[in-house]
PDB file of N, CA and C in Angstrom:
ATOM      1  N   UNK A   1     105.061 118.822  85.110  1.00  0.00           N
ATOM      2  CA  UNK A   1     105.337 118.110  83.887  1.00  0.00           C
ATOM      3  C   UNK A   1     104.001 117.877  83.178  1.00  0.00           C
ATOM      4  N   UNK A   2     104.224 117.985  81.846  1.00  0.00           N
ATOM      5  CA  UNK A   2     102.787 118.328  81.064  1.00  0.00           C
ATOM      6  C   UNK A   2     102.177 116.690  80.807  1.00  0.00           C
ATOM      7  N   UNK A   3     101.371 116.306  80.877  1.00  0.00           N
ATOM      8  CA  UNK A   3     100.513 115.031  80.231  1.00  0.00           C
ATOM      9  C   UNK A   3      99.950 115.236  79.356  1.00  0.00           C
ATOM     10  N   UNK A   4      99.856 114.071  78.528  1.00  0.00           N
ATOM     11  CA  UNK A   4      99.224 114.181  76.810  1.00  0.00           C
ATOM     12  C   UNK A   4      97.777 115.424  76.964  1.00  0.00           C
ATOM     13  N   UNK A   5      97.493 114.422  78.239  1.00  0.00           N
ATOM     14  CA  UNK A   5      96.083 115.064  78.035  1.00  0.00           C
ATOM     15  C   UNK A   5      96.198 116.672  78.478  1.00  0.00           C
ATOM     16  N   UNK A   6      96.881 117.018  79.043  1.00  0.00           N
ATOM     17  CA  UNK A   6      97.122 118.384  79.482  1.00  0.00           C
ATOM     18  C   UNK A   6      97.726 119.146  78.186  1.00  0.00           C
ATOM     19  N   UNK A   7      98.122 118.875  77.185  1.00  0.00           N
ATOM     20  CA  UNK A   7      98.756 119.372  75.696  1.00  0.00           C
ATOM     21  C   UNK A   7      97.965 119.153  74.996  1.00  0.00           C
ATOM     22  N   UNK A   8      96.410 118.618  74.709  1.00  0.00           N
ATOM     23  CA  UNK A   8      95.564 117.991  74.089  1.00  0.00           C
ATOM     24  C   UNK A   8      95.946 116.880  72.931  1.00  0.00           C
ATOM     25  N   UNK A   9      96.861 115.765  73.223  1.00  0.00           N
ATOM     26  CA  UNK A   9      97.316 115.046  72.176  1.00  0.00           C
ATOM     27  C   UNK A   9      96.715 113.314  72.876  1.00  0.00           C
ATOM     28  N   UNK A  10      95.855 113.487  73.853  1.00  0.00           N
ATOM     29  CA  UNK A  10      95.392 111.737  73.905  1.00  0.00           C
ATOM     30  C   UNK A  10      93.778 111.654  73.646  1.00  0.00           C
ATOM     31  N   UNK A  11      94.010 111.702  71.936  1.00  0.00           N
ATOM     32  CA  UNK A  11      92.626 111.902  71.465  1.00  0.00           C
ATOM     33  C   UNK A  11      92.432 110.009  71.101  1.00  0.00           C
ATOM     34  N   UNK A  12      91.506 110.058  69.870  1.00  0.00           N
ATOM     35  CA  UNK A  12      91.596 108.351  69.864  1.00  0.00           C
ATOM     36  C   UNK A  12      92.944 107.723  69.330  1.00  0.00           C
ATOM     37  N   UNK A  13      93.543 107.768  68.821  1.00  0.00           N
ATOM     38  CA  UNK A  13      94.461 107.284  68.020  1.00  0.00           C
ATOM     39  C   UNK A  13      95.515 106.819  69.248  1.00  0.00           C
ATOM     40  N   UNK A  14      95.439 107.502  69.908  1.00  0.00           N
ATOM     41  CA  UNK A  14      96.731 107.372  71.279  1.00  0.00           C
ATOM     42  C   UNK A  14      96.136 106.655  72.186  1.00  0.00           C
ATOM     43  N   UNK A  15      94.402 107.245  72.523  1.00  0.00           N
ATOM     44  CA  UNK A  15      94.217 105.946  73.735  1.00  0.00           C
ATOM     45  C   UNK A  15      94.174 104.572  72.657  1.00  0.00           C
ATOM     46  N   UNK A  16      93.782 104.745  71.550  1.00  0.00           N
ATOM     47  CA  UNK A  16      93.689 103.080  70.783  1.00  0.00           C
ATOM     48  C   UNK A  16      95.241 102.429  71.172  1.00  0.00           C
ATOM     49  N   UNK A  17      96.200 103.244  70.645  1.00  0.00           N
ATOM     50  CA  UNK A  17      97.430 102.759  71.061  1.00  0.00           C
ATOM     51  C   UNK A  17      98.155 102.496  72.122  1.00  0.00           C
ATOM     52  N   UNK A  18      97.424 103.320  72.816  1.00  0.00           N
ATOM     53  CA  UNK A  18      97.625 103.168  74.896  1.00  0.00           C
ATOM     54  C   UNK A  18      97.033 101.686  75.239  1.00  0.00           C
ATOM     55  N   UNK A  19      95.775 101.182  74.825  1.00  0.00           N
ATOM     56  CA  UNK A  19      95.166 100.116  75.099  1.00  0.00           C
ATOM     57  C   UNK A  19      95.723  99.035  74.247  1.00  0.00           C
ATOM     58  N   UNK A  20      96.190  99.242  72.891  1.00  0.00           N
ATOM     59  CA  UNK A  20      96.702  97.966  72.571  1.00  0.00           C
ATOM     60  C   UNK A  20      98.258  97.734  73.138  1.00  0.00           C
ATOM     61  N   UNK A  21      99.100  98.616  73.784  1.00  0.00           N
ATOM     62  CA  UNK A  21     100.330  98.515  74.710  1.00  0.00           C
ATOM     63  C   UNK A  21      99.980  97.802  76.182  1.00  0.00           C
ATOM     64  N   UNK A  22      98.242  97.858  76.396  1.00  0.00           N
ATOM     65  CA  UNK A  22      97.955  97.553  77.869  1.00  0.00           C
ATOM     66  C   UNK A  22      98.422  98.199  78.716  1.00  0.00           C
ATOM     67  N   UNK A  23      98.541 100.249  78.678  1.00  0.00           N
ATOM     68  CA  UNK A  23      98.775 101.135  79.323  1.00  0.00           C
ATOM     69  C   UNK A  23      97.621 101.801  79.432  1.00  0.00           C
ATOM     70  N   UNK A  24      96.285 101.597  79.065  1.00  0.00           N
ATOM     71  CA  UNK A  24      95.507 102.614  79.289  1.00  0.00           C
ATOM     72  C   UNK A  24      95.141 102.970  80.722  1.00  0.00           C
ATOM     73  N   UNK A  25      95.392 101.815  81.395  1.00  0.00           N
ATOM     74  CA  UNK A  25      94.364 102.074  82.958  1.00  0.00           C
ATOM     75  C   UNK A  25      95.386 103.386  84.081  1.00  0.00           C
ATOM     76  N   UNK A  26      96.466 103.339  82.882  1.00  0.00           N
ATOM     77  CA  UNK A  26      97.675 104.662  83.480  1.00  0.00           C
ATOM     78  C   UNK A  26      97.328 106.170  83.198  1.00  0.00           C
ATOM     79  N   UNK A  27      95.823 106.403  82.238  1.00  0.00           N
ATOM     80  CA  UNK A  27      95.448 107.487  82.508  1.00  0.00           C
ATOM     81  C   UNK A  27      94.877 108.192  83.700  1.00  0.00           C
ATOM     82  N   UNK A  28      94.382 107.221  84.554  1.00  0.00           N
ATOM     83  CA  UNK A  28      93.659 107.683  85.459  1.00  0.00           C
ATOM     84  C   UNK A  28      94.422 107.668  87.167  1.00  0.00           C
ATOM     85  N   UNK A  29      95.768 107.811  86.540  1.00  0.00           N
ATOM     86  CA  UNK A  29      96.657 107.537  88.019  1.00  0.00           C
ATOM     87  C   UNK A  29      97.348 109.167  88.211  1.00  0.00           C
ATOM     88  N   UNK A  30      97.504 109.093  89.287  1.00  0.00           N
ATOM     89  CA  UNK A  30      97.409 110.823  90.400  1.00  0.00           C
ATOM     90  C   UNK A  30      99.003 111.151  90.422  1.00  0.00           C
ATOM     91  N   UNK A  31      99.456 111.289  88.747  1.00  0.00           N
ATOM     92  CA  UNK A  31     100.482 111.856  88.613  1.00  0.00           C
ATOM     93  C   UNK A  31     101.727 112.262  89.859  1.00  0.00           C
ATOM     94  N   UNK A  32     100.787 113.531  90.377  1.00  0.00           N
ATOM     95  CA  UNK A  32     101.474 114.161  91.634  1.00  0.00           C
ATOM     96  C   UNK A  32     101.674 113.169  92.667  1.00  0.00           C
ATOM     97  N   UNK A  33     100.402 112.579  93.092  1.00  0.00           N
ATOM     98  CA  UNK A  33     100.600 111.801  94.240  1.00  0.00           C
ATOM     99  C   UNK A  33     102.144 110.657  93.806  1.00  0.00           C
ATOM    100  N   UNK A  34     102.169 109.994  92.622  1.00  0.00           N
ATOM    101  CA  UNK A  34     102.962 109.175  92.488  1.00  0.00           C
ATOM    102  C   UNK A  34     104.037 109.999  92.283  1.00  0.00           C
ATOM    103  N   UNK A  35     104.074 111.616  92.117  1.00  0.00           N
ATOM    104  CA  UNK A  35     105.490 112.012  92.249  1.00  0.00           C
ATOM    105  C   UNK A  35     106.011 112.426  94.003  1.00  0.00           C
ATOM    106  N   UNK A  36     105.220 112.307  94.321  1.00  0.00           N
ATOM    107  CA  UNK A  36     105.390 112.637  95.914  1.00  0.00           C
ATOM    108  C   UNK A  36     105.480 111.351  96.620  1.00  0.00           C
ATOM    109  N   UNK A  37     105.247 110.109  96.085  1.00  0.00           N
ATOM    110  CA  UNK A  37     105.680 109.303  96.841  1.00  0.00           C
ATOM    111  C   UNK A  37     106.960 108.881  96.421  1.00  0.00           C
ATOM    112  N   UNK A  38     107.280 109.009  95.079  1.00  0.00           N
ATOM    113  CA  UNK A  38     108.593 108.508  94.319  1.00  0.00           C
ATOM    114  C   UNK A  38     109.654 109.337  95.715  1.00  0.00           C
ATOM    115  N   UNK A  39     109.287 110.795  96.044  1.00  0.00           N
ATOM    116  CA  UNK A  39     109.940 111.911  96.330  1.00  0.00           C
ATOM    117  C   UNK A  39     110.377 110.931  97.770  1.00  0.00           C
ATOM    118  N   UNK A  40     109.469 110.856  98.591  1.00  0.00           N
ATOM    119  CA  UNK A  40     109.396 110.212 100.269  1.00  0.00           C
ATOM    120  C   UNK A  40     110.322 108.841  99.886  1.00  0.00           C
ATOM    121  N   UNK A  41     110.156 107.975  99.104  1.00  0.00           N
ATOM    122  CA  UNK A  41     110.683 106.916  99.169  1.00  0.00           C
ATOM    123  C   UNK A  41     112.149 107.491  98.782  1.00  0.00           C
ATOM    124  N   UNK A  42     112.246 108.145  97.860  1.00  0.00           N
ATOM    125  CA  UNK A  42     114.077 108.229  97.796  1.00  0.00           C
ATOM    126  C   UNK A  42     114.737 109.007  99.038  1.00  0.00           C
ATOM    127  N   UNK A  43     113.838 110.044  99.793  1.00  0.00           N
ATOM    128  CA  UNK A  43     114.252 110.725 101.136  1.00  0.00           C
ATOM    129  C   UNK A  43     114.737 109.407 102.032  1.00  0.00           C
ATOM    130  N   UNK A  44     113.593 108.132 102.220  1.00  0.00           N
ATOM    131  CA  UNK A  44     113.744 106.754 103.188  1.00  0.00           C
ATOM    132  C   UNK A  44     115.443 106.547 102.752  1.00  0.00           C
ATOM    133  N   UNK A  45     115.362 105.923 101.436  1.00  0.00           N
ATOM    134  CA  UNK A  45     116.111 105.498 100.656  1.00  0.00           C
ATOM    135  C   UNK A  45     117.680 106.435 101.155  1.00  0.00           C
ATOM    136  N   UNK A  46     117.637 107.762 101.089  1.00  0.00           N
ATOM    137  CA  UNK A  46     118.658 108.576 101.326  1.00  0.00           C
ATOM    138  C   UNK A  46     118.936 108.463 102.626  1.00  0.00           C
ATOM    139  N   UNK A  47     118.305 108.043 103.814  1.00  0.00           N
ATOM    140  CA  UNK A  47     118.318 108.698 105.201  1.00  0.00           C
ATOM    141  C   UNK A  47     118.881 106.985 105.485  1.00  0.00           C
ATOM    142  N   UNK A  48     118.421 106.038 105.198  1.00  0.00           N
ATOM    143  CA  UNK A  48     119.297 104.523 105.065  1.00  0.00           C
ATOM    144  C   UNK A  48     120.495 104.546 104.561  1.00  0.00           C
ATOM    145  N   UNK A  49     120.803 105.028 103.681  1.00  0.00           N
ATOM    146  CA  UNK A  49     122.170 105.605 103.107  1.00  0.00           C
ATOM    147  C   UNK A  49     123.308 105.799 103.962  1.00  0.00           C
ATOM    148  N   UNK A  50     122.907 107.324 103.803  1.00  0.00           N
ATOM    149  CA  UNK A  50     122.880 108.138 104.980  1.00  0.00           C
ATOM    150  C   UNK A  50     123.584 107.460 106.868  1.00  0.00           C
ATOM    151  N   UNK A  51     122.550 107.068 107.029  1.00  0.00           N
ATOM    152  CA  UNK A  51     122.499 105.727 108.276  1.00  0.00           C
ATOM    153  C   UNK A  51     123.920 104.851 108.256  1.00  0.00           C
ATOM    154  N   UNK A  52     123.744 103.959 107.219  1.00  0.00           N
ATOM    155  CA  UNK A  52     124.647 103.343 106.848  1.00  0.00           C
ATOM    156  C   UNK A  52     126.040 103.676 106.618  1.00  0.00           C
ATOM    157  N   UNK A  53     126.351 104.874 106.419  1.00  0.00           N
ATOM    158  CA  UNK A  53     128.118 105.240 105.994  1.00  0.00           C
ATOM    159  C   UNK A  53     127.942 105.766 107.374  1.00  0.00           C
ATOM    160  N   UNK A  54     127.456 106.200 108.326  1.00  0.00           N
ATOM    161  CA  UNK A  54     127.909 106.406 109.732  1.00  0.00           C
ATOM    162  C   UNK A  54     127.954 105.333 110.188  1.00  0.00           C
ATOM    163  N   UNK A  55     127.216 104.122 110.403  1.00  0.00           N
ATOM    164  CA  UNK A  55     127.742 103.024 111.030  1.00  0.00           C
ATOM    165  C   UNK A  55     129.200 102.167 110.841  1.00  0.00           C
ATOM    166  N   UNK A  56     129.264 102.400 109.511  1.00  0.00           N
ATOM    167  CA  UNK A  56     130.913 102.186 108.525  1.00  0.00           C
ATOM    168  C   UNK A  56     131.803 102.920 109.379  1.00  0.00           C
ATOM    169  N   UNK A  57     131.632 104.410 109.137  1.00  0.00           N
ATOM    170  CA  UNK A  57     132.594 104.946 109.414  1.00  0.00           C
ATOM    171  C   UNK A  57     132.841 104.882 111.230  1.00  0.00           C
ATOM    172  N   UNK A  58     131.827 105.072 111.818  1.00  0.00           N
ATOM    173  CA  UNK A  58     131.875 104.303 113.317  1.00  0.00           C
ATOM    174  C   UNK A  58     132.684 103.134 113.591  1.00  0.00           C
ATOM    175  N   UNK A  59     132.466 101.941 112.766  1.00  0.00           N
ATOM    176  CA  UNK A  59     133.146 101.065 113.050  1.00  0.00           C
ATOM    177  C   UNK A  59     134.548 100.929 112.478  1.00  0.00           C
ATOM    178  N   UNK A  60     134.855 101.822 111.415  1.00  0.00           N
ATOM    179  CA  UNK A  60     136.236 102.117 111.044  1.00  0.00           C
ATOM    180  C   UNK A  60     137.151 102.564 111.838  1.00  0.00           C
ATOM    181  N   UNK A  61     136.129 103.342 112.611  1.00  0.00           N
ATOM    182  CA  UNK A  61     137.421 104.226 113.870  1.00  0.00           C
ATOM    183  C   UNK A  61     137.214 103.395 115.055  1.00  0.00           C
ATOM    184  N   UNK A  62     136.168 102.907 114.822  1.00  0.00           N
ATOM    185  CA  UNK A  62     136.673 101.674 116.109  1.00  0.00           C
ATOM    186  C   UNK A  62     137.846 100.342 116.084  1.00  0.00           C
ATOM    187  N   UNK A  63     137.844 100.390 114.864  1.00  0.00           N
ATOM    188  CA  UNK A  63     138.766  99.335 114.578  1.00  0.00           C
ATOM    189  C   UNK A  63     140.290 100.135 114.370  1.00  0.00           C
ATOM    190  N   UNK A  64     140.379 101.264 113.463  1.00  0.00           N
ATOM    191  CA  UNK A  64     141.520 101.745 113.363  1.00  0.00           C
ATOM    192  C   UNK A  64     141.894 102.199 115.591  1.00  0.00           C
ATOM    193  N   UNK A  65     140.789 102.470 115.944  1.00  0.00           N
ATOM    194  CA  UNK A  65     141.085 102.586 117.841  1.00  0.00           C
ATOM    195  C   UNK A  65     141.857 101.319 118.353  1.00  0.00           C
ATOM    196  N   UNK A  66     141.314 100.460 118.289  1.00  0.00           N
ATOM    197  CA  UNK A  66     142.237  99.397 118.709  1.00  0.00           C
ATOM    198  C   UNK A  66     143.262  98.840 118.067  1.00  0.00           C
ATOM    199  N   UNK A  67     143.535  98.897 116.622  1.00  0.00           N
ATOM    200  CA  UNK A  67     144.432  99.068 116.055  1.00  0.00           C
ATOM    201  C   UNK A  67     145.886  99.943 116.827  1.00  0.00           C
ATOM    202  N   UNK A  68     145.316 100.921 117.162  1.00  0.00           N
ATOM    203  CA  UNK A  68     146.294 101.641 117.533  1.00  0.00           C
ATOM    204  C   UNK A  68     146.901 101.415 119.097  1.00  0.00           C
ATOM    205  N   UNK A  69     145.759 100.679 119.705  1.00  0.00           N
ATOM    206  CA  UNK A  69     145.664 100.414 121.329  1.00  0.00           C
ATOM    207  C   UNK A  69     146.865  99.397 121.336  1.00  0.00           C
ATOM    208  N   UNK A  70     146.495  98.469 120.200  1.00  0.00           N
ATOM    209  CA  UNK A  70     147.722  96.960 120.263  1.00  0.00           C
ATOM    210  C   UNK A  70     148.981  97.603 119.752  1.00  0.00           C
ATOM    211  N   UNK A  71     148.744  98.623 118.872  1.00  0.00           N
ATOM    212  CA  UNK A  71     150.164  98.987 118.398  1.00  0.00           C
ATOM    213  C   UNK A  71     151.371  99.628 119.304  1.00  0.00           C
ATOM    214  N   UNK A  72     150.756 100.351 120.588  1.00  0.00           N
ATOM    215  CA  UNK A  72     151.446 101.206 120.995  1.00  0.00           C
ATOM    216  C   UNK A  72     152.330 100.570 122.113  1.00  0.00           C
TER     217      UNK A  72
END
């Protein structure tokens, strides 16, 4: 994904306007790295998920199990 500065468009006019938003100190942050951690945290995020509808569904059939134990 392209950055201003990679298209040549964060000349003065944009950092003036970057700094009066109080975004400038966001030029100097490691793009990639913050897309690779965004990446790992939603994998965590997915694998908790993930985690979670098996413990559900575990305890669904444990309950529909005895359900059926009292029924019969």
């Amino acid at each position: 994904m392209p950055t201003l500065k990679d298209i040549g468009l964060f000349g003065p006019k944009v950092r003036q306007a970057f700094t009066e938003m109080g975004v400038i100190g966001f030029e100097s942050v490691d793009l990639d790295g913050v897309m690779a951690e965004d990446e790992r945290t939603a994998e965590e995020i997915d694998a908790a998920r993930r985690a979670a509808a098996a413990r559900l569904a575990a305890r669904q059939a444990d309950v529909a199990a005895t359900i059926a134990t009292g029924a019969s």
